[in-house]
Protein backbone atom coordinates (compact mmCIF):
# COMPACT_ATOMS: atom_id res chain seq x y z
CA UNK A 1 96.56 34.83 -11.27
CA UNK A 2 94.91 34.26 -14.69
CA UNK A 3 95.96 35.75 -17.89
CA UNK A 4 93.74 37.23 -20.35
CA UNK A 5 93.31 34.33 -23.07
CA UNK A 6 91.34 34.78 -26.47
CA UNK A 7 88.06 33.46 -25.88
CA UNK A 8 87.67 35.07 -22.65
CA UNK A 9 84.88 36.81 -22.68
CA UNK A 10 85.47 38.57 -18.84
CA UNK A 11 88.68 38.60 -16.48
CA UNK A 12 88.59 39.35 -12.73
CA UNK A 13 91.78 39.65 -11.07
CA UNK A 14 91.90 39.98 -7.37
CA UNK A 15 88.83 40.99 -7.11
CA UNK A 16 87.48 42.54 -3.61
CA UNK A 17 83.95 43.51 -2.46
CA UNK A 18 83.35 44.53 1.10
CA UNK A 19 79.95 46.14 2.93
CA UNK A 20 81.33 47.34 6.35
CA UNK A 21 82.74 44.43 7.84
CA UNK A 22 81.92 41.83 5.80
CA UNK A 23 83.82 41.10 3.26
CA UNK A 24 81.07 39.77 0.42
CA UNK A 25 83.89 38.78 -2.37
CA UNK A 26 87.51 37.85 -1.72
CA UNK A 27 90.39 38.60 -3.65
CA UNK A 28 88.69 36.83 -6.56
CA UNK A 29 90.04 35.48 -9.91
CA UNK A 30 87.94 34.09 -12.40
CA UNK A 31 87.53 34.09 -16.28
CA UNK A 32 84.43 33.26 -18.76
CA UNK A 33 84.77 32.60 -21.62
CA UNK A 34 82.85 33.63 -24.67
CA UNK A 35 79.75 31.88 -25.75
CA UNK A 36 79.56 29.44 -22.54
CA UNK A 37 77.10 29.44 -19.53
CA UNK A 38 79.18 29.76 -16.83
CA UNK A 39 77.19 28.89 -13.81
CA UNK A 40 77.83 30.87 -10.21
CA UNK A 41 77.07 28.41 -7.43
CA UNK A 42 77.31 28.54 -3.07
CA UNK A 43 75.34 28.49 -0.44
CA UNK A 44 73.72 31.84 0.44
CA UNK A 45 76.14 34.63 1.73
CA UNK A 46 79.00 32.85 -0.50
CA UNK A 47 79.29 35.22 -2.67
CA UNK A 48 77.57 34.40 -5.98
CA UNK A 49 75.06 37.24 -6.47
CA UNK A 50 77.49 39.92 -5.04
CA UNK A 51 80.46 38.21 -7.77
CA UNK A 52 77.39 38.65 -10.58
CA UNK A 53 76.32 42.54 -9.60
CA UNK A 54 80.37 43.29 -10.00
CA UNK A 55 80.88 42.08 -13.26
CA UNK A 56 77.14 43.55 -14.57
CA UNK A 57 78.46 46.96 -13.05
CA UNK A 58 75.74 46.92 -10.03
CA UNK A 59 78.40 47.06 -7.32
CA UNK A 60 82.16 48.50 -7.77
CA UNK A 61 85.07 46.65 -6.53
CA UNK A 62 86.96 47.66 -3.65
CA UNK A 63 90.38 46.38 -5.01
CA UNK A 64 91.22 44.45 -8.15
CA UNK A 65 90.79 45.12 -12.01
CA UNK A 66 88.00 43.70 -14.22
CA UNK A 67 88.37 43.13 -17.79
CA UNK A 68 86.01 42.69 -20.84
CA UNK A 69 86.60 41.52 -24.27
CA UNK A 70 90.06 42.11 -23.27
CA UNK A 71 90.44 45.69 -21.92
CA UNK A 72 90.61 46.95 -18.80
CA UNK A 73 87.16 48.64 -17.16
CA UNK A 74 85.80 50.65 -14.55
CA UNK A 75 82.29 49.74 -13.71
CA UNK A 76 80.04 52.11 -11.59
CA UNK A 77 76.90 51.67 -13.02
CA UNK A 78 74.63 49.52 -15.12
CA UNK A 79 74.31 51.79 -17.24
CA UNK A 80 78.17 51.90 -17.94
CA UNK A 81 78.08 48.01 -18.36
CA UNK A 82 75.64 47.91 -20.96
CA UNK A 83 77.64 50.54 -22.63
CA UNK A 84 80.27 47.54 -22.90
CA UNK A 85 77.09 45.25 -23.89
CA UNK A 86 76.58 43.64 -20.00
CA UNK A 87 73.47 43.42 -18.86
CA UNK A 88 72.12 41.47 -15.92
CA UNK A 89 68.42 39.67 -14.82
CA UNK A 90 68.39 40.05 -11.89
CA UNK A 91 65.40 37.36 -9.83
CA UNK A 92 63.47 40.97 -8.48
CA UNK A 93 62.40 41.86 -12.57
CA UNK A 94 63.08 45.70 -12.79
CA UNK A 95 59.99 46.23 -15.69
CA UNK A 96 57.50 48.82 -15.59
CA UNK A 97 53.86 46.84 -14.63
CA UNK A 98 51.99 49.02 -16.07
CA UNK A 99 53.47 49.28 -19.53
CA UNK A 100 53.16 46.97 -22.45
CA UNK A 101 55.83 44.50 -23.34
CA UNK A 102 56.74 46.51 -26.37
CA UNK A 103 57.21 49.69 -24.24
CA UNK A 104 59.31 47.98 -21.85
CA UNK A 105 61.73 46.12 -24.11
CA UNK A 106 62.13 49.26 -25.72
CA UNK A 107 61.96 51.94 -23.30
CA UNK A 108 64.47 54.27 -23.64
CA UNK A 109 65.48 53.31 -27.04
CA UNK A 110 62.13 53.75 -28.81
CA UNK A 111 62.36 54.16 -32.64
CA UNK A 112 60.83 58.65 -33.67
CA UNK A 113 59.72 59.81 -36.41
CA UNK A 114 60.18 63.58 -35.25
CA UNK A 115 58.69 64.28 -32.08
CA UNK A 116 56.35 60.97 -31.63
CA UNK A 117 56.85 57.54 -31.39
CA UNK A 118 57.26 55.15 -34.66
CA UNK A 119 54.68 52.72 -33.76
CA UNK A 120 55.41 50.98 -37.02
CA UNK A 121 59.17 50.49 -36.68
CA UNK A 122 58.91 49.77 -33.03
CA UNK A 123 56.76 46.69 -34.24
CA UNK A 124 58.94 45.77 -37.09
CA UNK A 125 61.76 45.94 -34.81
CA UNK A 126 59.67 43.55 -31.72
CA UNK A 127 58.63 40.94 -34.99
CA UNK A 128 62.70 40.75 -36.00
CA UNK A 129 63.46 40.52 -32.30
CA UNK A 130 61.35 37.82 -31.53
CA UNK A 131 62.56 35.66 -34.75
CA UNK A 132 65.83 36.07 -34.15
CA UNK A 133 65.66 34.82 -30.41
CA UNK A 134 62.83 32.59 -30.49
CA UNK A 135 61.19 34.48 -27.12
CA UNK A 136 57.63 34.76 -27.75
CA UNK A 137 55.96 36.92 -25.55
CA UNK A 138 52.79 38.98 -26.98
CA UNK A 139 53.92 42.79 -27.60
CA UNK A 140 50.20 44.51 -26.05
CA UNK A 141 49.82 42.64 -23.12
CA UNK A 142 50.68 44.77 -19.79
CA UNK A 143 53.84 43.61 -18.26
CA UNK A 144 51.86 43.17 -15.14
CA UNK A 145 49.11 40.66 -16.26
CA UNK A 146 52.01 38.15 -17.31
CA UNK A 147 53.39 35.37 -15.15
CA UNK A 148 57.07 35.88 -13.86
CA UNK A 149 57.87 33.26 -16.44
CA UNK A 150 57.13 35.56 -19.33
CA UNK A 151 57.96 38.71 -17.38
CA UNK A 152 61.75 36.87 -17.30
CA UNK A 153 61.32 36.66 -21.08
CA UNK A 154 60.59 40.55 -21.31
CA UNK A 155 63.83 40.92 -19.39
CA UNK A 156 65.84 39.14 -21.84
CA UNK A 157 64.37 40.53 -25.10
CA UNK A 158 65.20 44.22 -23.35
CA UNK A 159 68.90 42.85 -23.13
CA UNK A 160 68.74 41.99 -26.62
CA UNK A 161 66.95 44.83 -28.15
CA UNK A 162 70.20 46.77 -26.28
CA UNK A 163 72.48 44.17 -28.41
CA UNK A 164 74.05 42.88 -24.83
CA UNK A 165 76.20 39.99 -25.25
CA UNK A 166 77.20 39.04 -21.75
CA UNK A 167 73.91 38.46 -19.39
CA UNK A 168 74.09 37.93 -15.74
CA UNK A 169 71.09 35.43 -14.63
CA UNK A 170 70.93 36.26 -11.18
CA UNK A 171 68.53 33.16 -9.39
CA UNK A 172 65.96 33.39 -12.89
CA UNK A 173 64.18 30.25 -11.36
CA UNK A 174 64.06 30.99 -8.36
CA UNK A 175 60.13 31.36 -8.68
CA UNK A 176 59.25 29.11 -11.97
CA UNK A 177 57.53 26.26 -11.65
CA UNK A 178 59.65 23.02 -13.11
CA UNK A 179 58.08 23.54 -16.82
CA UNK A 180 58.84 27.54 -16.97
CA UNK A 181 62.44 26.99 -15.81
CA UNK A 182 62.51 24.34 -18.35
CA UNK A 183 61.65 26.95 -20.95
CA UNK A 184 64.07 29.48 -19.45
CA UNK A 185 67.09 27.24 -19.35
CA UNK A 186 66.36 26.59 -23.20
CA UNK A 187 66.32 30.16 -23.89
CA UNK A 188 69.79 30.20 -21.90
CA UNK A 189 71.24 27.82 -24.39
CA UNK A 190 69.92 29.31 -27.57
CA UNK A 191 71.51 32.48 -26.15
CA UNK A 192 74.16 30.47 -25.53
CA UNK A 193 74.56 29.22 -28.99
CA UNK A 194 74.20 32.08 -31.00
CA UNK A 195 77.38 33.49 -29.61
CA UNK A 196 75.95 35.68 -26.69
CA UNK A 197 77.76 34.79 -22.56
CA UNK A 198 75.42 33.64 -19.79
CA UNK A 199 76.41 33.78 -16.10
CA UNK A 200 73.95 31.75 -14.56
CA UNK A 201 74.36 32.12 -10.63
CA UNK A 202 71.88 29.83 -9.11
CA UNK A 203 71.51 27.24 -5.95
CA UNK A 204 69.31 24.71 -8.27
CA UNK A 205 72.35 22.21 -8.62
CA UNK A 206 70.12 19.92 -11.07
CA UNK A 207 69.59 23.00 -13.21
CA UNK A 208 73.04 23.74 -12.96
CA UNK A 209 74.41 20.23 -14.56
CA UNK A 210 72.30 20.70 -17.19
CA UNK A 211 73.01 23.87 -18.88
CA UNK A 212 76.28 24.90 -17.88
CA UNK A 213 79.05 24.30 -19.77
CA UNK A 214 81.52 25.32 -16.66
CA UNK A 215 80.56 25.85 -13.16
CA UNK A 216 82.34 28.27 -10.58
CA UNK A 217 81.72 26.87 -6.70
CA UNK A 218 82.28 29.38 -4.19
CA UNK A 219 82.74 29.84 -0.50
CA UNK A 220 82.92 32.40 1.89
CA UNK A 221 83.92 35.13 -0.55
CA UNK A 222 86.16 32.93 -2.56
CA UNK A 223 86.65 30.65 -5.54
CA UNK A 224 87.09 27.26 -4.28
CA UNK A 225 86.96 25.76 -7.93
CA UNK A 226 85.81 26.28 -11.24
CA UNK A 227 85.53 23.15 -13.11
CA UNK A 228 83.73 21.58 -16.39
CA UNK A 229 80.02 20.86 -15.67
CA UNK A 230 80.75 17.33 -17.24
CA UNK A 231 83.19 16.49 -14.10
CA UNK A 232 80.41 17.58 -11.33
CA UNK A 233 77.62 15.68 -9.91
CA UNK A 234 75.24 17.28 -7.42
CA UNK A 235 77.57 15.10 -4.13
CA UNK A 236 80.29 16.74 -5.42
CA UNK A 237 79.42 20.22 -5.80
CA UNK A 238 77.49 19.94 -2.77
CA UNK A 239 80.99 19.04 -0.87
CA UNK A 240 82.90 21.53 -2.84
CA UNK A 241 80.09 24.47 -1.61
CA UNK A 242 80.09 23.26 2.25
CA UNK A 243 83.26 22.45 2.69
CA UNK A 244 82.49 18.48 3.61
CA UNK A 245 80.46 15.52 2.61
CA UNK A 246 76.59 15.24 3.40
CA UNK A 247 76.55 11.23 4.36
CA UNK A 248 72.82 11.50 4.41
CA UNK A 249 70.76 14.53 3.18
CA UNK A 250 67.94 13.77 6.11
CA UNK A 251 68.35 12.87 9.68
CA UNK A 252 66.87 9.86 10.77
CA UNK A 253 62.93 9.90 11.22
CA UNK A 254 62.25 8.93 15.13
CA UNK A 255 58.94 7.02 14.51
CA UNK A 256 56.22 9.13 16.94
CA UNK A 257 54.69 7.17 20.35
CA UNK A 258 52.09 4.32 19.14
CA UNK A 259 50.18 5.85 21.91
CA UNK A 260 50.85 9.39 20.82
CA UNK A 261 47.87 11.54 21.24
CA UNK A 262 46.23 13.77 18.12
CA UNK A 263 46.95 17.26 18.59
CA UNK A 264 45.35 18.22 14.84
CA UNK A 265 42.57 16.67 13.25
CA UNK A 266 40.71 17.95 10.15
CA UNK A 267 37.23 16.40 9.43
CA UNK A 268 35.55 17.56 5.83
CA UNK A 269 36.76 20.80 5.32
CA UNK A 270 36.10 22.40 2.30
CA UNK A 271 35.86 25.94 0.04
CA UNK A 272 34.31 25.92 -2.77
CA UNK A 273 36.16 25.91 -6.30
CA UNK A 274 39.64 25.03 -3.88
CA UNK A 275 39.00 22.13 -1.97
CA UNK A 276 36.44 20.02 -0.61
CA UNK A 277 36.12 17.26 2.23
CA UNK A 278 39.53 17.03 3.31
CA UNK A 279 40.33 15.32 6.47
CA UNK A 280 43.27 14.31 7.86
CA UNK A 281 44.90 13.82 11.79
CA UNK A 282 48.47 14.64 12.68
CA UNK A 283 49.84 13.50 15.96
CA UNK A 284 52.08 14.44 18.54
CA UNK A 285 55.65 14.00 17.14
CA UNK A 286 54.35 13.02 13.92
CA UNK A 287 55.61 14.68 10.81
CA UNK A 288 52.67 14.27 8.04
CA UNK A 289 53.47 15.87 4.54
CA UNK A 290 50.49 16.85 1.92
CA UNK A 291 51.75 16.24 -1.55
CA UNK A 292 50.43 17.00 -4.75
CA UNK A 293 51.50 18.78 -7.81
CA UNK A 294 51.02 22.34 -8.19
CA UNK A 295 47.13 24.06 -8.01
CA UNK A 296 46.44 20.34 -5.84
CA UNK A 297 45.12 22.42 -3.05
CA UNK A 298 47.84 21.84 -0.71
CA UNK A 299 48.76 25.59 0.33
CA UNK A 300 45.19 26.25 0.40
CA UNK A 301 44.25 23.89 2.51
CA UNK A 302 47.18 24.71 5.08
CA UNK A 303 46.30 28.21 5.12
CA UNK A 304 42.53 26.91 5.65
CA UNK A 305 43.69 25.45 8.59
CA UNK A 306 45.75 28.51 10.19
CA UNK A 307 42.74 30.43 9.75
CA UNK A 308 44.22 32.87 6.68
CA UNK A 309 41.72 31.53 4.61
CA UNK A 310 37.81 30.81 5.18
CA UNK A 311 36.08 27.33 5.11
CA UNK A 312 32.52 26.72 3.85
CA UNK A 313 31.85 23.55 5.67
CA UNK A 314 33.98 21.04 7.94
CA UNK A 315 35.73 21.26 11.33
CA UNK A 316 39.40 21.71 13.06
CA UNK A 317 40.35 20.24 16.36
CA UNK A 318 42.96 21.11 18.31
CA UNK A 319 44.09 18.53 21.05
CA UNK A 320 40.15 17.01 21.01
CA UNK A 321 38.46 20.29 21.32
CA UNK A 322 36.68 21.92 18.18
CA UNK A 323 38.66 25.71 17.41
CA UNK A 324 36.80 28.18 15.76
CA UNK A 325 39.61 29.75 13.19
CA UNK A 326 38.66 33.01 11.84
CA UNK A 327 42.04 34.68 11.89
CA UNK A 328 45.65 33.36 12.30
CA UNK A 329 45.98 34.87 15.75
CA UNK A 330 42.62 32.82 17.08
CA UNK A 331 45.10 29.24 15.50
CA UNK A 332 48.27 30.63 17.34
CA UNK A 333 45.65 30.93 20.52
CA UNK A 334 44.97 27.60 19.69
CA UNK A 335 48.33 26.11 19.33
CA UNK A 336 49.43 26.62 16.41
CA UNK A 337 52.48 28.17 14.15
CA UNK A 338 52.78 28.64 10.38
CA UNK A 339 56.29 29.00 8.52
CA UNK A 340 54.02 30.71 5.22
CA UNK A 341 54.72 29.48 1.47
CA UNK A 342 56.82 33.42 0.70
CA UNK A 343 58.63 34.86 3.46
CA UNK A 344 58.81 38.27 2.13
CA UNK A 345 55.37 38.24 1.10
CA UNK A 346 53.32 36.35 4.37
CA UNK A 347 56.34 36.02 7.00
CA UNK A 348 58.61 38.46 7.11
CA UNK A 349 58.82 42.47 7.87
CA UNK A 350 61.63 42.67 5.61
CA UNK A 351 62.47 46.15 6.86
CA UNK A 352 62.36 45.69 10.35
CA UNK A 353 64.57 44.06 12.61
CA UNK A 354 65.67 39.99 13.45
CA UNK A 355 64.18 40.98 16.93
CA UNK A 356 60.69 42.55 16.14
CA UNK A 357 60.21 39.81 13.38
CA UNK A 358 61.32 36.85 15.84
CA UNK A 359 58.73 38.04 18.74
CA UNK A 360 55.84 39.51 16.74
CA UNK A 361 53.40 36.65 17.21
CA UNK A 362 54.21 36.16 21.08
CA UNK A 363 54.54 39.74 21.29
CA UNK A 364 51.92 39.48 24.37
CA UNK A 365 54.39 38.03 26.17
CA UNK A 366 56.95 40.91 26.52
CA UNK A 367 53.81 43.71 26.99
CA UNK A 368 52.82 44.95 29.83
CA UNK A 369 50.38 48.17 30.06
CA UNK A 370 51.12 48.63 26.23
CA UNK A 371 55.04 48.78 26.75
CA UNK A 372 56.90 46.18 25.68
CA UNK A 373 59.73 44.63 28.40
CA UNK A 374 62.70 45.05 26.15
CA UNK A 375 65.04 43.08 28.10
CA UNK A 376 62.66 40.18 28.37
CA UNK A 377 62.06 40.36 24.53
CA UNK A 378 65.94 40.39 23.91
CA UNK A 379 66.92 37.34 26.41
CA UNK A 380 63.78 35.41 24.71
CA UNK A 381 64.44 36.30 20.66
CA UNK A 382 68.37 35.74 21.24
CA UNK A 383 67.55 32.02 22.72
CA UNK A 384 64.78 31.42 20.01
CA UNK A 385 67.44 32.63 17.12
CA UNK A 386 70.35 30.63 18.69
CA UNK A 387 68.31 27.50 18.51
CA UNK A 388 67.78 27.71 15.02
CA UNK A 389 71.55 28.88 14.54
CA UNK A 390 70.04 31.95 12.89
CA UNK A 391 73.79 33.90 11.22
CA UNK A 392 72.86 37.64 11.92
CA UNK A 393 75.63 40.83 13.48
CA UNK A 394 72.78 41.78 16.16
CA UNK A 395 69.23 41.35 16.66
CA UNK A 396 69.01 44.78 15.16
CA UNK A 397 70.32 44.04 12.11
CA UNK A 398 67.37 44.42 9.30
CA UNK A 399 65.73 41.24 8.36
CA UNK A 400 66.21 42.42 4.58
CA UNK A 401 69.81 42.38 4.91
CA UNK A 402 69.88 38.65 6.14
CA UNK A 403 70.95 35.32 3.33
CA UNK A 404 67.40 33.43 2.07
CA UNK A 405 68.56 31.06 4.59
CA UNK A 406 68.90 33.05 7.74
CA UNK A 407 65.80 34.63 6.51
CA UNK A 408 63.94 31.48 6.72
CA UNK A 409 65.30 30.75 10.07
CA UNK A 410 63.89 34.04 11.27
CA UNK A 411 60.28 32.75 10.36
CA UNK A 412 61.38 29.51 12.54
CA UNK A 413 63.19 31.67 15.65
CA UNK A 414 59.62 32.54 16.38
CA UNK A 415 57.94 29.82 16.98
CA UNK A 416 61.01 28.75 19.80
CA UNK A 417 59.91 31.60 21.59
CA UNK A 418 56.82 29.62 22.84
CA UNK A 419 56.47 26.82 21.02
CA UNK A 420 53.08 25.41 19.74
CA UNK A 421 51.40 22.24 19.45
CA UNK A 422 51.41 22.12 15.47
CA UNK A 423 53.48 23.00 13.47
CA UNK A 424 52.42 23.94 10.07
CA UNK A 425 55.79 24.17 7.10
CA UNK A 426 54.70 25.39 3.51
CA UNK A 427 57.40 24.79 1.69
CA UNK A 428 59.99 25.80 4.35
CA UNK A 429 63.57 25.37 2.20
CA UNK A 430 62.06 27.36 -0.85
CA UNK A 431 64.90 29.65 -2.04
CA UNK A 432 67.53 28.66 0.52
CA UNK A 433 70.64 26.70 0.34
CA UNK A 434 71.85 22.89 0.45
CA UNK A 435 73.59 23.82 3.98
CA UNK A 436 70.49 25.62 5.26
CA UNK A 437 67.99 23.12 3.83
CA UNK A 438 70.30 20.24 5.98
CA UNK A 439 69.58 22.91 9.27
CA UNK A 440 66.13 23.29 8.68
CA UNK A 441 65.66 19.61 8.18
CA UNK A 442 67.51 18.78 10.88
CA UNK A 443 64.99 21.44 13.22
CA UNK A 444 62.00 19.94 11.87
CA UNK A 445 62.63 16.71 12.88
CA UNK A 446 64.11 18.13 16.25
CA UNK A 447 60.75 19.35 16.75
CA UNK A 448 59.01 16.23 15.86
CA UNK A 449 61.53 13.73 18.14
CA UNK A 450 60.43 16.31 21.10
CA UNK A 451 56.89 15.70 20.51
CA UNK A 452 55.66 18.68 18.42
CA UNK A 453 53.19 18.11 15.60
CA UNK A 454 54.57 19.19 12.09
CA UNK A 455 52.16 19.47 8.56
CA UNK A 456 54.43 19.64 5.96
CA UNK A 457 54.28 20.86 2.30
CA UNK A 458 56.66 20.86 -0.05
CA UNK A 459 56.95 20.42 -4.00
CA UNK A 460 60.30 18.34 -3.74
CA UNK A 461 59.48 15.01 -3.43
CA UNK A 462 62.86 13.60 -2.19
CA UNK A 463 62.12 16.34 0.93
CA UNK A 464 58.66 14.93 1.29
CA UNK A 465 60.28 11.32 1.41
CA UNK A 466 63.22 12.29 3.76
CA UNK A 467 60.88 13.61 6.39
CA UNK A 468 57.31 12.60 6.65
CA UNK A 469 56.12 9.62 8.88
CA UNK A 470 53.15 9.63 6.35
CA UNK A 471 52.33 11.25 2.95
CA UNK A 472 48.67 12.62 2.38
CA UNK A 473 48.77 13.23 -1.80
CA UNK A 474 46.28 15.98 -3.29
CA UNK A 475 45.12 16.18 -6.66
CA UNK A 476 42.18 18.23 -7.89
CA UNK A 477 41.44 19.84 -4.46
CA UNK A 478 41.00 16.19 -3.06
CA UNK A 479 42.92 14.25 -0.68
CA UNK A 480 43.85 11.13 -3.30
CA UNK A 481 46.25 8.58 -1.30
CA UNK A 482 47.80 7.93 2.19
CA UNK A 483 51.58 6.75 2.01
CA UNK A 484 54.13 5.50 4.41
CA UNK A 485 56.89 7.65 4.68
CA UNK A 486 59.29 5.08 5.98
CA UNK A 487 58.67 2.83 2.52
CA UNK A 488 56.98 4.79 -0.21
CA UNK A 489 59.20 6.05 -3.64
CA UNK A 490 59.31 8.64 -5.51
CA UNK A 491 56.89 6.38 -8.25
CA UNK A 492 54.66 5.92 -5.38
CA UNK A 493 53.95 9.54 -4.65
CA UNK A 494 53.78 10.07 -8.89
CA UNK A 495 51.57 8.14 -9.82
CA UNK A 496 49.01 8.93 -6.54
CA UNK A 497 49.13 12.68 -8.12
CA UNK A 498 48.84 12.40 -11.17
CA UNK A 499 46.76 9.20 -11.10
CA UNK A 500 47.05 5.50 -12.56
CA UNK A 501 48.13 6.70 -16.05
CA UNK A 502 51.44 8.22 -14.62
CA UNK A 503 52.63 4.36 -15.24
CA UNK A 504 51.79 4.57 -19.05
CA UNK A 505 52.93 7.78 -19.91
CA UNK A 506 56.35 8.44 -17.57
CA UNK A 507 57.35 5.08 -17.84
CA UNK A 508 57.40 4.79 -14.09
């Protein structure tokens, strides 16, 4: 068990969390010390977040003590932790959309002169704010008209104008693109720097290497080590958070039938201002990634395709025969399936149960009269979820309630149920785990070796390369470049998106 040293900044000693049966955190002992970013790491359900909410007062132990700046607290609110200066950012912001910045950093604390509001001083205060921390964000725009990069930077100006010097980062990247988290890690380190904690609790391992100073791997509930960031590599935390070593990160590709027939061909679709003439043919047991950086097109063509979005001009085939896609439910007619780019925003009924989620696009299936056959819907989901190894109590148990990774594998238990033709993956490992991005790799090229079509998109490029048989590259709306998946390189795929001068100016 630890022992409160100088520079430690917070203690936890034998620290328990529990939510009916599970058992979240584990008889836990960990110190940070003052002025470092400490970085939380796992894979989903390991513990990380829950670990983060304790110390920022979001969640009380169950058994244990918790220290801070050397004494001995009781946390049972936010509120109460900020009255020690804790704060936390959490990845779903908690501002006020329709205020402006200046109200929100503020709120609560707003500088009076009698009854009203000092305007002036509240300024004064926002201009000395901003200098000090180097976070510029402009004071009258509406919280709700900025991008979540800037909306993270209202969060952490709110911490500061409340003089917090411990802040919990609870997955801040989560949904950046690479140049905002850039910024934000940055702004982690300057924090960092002037004397102020960081926990950073995060599954983006890269990220991780470079701006922690210490990082914390946990599993199950516990603390398997906490070591200095210099000592780490990405293989090594990996095997620390899994509990073994990932030989290869993709399984091998089984090349499709040369005689494989074309389930999906696209001839000259386009929509005006998004894309235009795109065509491209996937077949049977064929895994063909679009590529692209992002605003390419790529999602907007996929959705095209499913029939979410409209078309101007051009034509989809399905197996030979021209479809007519006006809705998603005319493509699953079709053949198709979609796992969306956001599962809580396209995919998922995050307040409903694993069962109604896995069987809501075959729901036809289990109806009869207007009734739906329970008992046939239960056998059906609780094959389709066991296939995919989806991690949940019951098929009752609320979607919401489920690890980003078991999530994801909910979007995937559906299409078991009956299983299409095409497969269509936007970005189908976004905001899971290094365990459950090795499952859903694994399924998607299951899928593929049993003769299934799969259109993949993703943004990592080392995904793209692990998986696709070919790799269509988008820039500008257009398709630009056809690659081999079995040969191609990371340079390859570069300098096809951004275009000949990627050579000249990356030094590729």
């Amino acid at each position: 068990m630890p022992t409160i040293a100088l520079d430690d900044h917070v203690l936890l000693e034998g620290v328990t969390k529990q939510f009916g049966s599970t058992r979240a955190i584990d008889s836990v002992d960990l110190a940070v010390k003052r002025g470092e970013v400490h970085a939380l790491i796992g894979e989903n359900g390991a513990g990380k977040s829950t670990l983060g909410k304790v110390i920022a007062g979001v969640h009380e132990p169950d058994a244990g003590s918790l220290h801070i700046s050397g004494e001995q607290v009781r946390l049972r609110s936010p509120r109460q932790a900020l009255e020690r200066r804790v704060t936390m950012v959490a990845q779903e912001l908690s501002l006020v959309p329709a205020l402006s910045v200046i109200e929100n950093v503020f709120l609560g604390i707003e500088s009076s002169r009698g009854p009203m509001v000092d305007n002036a001083d509240l300024r004064e205060r926002f201009r000395q704010l901003v200098a000090g921390s180097g976070i510029v964000v402009d004071a009258n725009r509406r919280v709700d008209s900025l991008s979540v990069a800037d909306q993270q930077k209202v969060e952490i100006l709110r911490a500061l104008a409340r003089d917090a010097e411990l802040i919990v980062m609870d997955e801040p990247t989560a949904r950046l693109t690479a140049e905002e988290a850039s910024t934000l890690l940055k702004i982690m380190r300057d924090l960092s720097e002037s004397g102020r904690t960081v926990i950073f609790v995060s599954h983006f391992l890269e990220q991780v290497l470079e701006i922690a100073d210490r990082i914390t791997t946990m599993r199950d509930g516990r603390i398997v080590r906490t070591s200095e960031a210099e000592s780490e590599t990405a293989g090594s935390l990996v095997e620390a958070m899994i509990g073994r070593s990932l030989e290869a990160n993709f399984p091998p590709k089984v090349a499709p039938s040369a005689s494989a027939d074309t389930v999906l061909e696209v001839s000259g679709i386009s929509r005006s201002g998004v894309f235009h003439e795109v065509s491209l043919k996937v077949r049977a047991g064929e895994v063909v990634a679009l590529a692209g950086l992002v605003g390419s097109g790529r999602t907007e063509v996929v959705r095209a395709v499913f029939g979410a979005d409209p078309i101007d001009t051009g034509e989809v085939s399905m197996d030979g025969s021209p479809v007519e896609l006006r809705t998603p439910r005319s493509a699953i007619a079709s053949g198709m399936g979609m796992i969306p780019e956001s599962r809580s925003d396209q995919g998922l009924m995050l307040r409903r149960p694993v069962r109604e989620n896995a069987s809501l696009p075959r729901l036809g299936l289990f109806t009869r009269l207007g009734f739906v056959n329970r008992r046939s819907e239960d056998h059906k989901v609780e094959s389709a979820t066991g296939e995919v190894d989806l991690r949940a109590a019951s098929l009752e148990m609320l979607v919401e309630s489920l690890s980003g990774g078991n999530q994801q594998k909910a979007l995937f238990s559906r299409w078991m149920i009956d299983r299409p033709r095409l497969l269509i993956a936007d970005e189908p490992t976004r905001g899971v785990d290094v365990g459950a991005k090795r499952a859903i790799y694994e399924l998607l090229a299951g899928l593929a070796a049993d003769g299934m079509a799969v259109l993949l998109v993703s943004s990592e490029i080392e995904e793209v390369l692990g998986l696709a048989h070919r790799i269509l590259v988008m820039r500008g709306g257009r398709l630009v470049g056809e690659l081999d998946g079995t040969d191609a390189t990371e340079a390859d795929v570069l300098e096809v998106a951004f275009g000949a001068e990627i050579k000249e100016s990356a030094g590729v």
